[in-house]
PDB file of N, CA and C in Angstrom:
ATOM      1  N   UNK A   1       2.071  15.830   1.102  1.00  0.00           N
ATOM      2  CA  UNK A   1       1.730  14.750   1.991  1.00  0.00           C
ATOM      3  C   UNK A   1       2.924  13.817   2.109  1.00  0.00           C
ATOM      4  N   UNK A   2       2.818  13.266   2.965  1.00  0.00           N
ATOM      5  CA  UNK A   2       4.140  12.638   3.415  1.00  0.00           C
ATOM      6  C   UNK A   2       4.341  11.152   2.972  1.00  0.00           C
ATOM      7  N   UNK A   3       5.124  10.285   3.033  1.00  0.00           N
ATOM      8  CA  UNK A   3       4.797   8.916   2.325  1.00  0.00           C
ATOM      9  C   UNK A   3       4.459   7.910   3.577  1.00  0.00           C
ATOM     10  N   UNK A   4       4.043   8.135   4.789  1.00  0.00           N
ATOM     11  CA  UNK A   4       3.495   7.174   6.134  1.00  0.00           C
ATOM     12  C   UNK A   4       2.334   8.114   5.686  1.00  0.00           C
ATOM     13  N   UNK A   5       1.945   9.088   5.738  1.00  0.00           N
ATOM     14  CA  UNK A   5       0.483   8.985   5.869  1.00  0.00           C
ATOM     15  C   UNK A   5       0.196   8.368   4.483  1.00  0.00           C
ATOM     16  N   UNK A   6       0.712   9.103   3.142  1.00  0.00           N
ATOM     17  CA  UNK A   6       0.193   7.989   1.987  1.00  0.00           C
ATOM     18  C   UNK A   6      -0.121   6.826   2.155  1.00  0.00           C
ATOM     19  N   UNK A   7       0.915   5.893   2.649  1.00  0.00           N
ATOM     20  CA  UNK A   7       0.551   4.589   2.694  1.00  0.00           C
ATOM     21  C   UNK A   7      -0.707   4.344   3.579  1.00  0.00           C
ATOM     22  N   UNK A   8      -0.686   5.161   4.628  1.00  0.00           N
ATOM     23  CA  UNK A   8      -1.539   4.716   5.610  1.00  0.00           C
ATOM     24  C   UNK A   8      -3.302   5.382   5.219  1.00  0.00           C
ATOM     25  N   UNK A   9      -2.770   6.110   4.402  1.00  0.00           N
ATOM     26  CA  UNK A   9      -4.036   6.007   3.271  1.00  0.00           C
ATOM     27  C   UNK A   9      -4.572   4.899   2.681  1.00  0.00           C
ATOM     28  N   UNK A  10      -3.733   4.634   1.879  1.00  0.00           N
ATOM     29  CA  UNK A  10      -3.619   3.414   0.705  1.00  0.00           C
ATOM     30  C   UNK A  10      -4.080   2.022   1.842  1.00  0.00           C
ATOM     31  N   UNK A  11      -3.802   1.993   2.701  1.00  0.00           N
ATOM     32  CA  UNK A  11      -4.304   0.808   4.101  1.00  0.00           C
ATOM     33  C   UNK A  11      -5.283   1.116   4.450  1.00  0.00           C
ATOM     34  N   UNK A  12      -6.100   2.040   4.245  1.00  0.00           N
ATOM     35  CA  UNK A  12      -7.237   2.352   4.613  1.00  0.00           C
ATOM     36  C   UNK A  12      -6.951   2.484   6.650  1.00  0.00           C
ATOM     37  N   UNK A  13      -6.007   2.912   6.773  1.00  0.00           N
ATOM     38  CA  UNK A  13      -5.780   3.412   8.718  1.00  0.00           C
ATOM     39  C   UNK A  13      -5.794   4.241   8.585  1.00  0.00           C
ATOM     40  N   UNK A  14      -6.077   5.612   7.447  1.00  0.00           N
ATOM     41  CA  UNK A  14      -6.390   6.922   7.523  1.00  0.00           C
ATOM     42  C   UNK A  14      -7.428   7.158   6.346  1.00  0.00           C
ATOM     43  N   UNK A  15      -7.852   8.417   7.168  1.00  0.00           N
ATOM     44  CA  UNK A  15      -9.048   8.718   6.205  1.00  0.00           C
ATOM     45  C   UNK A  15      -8.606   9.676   5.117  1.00  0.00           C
ATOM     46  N   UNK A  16      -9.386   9.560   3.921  1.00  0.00           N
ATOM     47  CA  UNK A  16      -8.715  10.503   2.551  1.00  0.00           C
ATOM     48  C   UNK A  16      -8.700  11.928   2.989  1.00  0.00           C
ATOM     49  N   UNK A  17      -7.712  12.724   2.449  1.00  0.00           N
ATOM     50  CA  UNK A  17      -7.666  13.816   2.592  1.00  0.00           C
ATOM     51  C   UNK A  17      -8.866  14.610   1.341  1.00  0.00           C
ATOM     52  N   UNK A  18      -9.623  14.980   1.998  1.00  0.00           N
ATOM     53  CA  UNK A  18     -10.987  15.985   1.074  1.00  0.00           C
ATOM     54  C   UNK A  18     -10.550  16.783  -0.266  1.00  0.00           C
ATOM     55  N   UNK A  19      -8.933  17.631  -0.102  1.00  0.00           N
ATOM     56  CA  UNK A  19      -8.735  18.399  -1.134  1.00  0.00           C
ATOM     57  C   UNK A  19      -8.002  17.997  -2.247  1.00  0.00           C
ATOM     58  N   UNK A  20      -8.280  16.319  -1.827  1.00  0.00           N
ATOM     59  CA  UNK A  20      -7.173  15.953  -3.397  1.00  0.00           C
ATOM     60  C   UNK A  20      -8.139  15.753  -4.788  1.00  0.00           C
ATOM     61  N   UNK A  21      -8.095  16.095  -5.769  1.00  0.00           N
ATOM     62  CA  UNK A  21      -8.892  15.275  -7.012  1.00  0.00           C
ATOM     63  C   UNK A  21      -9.518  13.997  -6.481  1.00  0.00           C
ATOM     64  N   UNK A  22     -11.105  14.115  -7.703  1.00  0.00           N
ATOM     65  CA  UNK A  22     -11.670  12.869  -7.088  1.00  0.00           C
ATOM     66  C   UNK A  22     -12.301  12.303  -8.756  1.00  0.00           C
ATOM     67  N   UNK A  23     -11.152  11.944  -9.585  1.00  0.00           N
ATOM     68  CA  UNK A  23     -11.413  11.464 -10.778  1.00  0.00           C
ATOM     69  C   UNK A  23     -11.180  10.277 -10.672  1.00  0.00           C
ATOM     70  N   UNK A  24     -11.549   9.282 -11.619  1.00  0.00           N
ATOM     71  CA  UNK A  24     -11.626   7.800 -12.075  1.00  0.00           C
ATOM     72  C   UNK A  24     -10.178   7.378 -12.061  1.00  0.00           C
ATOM     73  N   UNK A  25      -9.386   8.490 -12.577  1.00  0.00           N
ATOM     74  CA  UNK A  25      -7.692   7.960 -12.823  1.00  0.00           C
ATOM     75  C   UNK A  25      -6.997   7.770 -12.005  1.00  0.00           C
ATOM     76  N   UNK A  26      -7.513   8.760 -10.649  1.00  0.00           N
ATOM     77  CA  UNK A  26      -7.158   8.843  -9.894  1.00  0.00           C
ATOM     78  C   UNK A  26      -7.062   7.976  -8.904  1.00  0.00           C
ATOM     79  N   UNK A  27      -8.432   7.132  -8.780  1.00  0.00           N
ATOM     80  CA  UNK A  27      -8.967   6.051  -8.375  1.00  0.00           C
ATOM     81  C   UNK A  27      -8.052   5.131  -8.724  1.00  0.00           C
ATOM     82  N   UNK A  28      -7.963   4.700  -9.772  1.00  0.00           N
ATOM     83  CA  UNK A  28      -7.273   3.983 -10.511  1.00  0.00           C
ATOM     84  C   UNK A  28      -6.067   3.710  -9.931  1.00  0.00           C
ATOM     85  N   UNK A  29      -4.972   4.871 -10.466  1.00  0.00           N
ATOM     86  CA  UNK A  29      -3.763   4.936  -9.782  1.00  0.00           C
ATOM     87  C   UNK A  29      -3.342   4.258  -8.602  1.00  0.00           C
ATOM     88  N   UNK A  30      -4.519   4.708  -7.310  1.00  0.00           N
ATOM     89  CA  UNK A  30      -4.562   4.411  -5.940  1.00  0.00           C
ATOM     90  C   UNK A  30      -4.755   2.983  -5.826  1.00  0.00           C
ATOM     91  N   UNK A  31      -5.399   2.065  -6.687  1.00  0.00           N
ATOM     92  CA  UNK A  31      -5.761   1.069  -6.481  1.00  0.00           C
ATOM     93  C   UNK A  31      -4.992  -0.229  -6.908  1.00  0.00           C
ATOM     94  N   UNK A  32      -4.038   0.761  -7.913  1.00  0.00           N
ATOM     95  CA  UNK A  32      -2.774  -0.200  -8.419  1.00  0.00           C
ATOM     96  C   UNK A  32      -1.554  -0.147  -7.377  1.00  0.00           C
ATOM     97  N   UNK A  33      -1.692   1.406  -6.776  1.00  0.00           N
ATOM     98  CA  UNK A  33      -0.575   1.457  -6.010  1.00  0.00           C
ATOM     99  C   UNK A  33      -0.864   0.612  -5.025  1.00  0.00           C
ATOM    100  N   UNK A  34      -1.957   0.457  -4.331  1.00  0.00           N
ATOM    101  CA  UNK A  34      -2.508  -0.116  -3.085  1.00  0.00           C
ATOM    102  C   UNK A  34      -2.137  -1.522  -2.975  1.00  0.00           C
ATOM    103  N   UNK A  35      -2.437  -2.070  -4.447  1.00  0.00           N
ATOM    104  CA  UNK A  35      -1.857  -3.844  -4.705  1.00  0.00           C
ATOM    105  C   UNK A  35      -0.670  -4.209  -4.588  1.00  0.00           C
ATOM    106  N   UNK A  36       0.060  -3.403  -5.204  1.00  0.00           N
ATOM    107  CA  UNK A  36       1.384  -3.451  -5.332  1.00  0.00           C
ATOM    108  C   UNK A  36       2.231  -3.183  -3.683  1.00  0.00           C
ATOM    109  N   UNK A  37       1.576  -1.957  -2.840  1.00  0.00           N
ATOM    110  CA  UNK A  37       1.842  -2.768  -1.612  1.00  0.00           C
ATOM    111  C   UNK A  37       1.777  -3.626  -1.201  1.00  0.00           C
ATOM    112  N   UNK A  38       0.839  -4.333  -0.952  1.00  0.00           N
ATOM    113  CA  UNK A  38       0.304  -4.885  -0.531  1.00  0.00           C
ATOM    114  C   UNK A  38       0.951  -6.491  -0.860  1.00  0.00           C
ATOM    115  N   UNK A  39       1.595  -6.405  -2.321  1.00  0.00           N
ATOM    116  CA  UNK A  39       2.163  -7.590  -3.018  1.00  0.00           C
ATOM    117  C   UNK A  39       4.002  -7.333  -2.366  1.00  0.00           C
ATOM    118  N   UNK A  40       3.948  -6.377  -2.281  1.00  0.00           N
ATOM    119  CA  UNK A  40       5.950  -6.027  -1.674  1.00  0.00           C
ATOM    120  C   UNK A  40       5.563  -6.997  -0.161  1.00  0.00           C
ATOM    121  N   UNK A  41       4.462  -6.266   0.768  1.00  0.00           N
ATOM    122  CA  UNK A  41       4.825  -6.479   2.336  1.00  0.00           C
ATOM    123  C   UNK A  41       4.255  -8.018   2.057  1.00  0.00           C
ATOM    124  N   UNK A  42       3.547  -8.834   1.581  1.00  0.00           N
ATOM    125  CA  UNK A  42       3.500  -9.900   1.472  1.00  0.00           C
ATOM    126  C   UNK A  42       4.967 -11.076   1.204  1.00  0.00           C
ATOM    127  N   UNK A  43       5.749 -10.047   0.126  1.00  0.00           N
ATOM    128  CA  UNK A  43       6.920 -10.877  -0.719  1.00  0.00           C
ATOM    129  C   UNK A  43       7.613 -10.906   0.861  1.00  0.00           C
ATOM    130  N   UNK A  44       7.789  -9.809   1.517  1.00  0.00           N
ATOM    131  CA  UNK A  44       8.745  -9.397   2.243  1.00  0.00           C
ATOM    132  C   UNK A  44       8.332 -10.459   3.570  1.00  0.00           C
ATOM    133  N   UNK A  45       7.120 -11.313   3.725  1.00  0.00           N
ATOM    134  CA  UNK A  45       6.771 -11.885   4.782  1.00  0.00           C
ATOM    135  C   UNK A  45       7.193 -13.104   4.383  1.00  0.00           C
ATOM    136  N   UNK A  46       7.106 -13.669   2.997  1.00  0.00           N
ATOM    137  CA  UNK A  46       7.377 -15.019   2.513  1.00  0.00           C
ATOM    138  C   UNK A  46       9.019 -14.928   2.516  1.00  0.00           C
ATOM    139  N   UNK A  47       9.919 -13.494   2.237  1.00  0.00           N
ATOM    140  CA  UNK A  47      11.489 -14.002   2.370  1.00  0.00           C
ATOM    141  C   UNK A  47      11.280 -14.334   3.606  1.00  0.00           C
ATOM    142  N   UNK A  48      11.290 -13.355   4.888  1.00  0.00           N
ATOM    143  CA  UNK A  48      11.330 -13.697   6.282  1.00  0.00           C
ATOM    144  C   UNK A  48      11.087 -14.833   6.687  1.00  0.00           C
ATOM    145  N   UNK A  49       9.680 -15.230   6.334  1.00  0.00           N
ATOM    146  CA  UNK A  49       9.520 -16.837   6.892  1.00  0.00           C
ATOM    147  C   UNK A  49      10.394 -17.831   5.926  1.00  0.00           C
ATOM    148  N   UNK A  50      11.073 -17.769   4.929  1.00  0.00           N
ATOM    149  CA  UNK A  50      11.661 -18.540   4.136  1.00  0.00           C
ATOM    150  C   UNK A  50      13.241 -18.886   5.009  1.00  0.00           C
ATOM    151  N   UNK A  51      13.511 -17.546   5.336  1.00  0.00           N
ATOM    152  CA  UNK A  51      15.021 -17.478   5.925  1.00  0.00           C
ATOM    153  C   UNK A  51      14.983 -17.916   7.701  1.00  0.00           C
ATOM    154  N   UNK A  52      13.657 -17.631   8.070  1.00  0.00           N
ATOM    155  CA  UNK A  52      13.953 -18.076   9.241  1.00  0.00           C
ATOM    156  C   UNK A  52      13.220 -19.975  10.064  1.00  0.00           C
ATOM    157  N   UNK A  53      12.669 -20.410   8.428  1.00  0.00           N
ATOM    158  CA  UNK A  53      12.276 -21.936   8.301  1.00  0.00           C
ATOM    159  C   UNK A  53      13.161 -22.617   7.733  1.00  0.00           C
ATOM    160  N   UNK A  54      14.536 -22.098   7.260  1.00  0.00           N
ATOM    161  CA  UNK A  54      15.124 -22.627   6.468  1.00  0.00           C
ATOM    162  C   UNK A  54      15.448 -23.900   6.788  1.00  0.00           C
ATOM    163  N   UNK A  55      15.611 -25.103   5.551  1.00  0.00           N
ATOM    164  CA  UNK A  55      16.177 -26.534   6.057  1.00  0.00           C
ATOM    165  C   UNK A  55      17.227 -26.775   6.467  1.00  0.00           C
TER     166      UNK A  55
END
């Protein structure tokens, strides 16, 4: 699997693929990875608006 559809997994804009494992760890994994996006494209919105509000 490719890393745009991953993510776009992990965003919930695609639906899970049926043949992957469907364990707790797995869950897991996905849900840390999911934050941790989610915490980068955030950081990455606060530099942008930082650099382009600058005093």
């Amino acid at each position: 699997m490719g890393i745009w559809k991953q993510i776009a997994t992990y965003l919930y804009l695609r639906k899970k693929d049926e043949d992957t494992p469907n364990s707790s760890w797995v869950k897991y994994m996905h849900g840390i990875n999911r934050l941790s996006l989610l915490l980068f494209l955030f950081a990455i919105v606060v530099i942008i608006f930082r650099l382009l509000f600058k005093k």
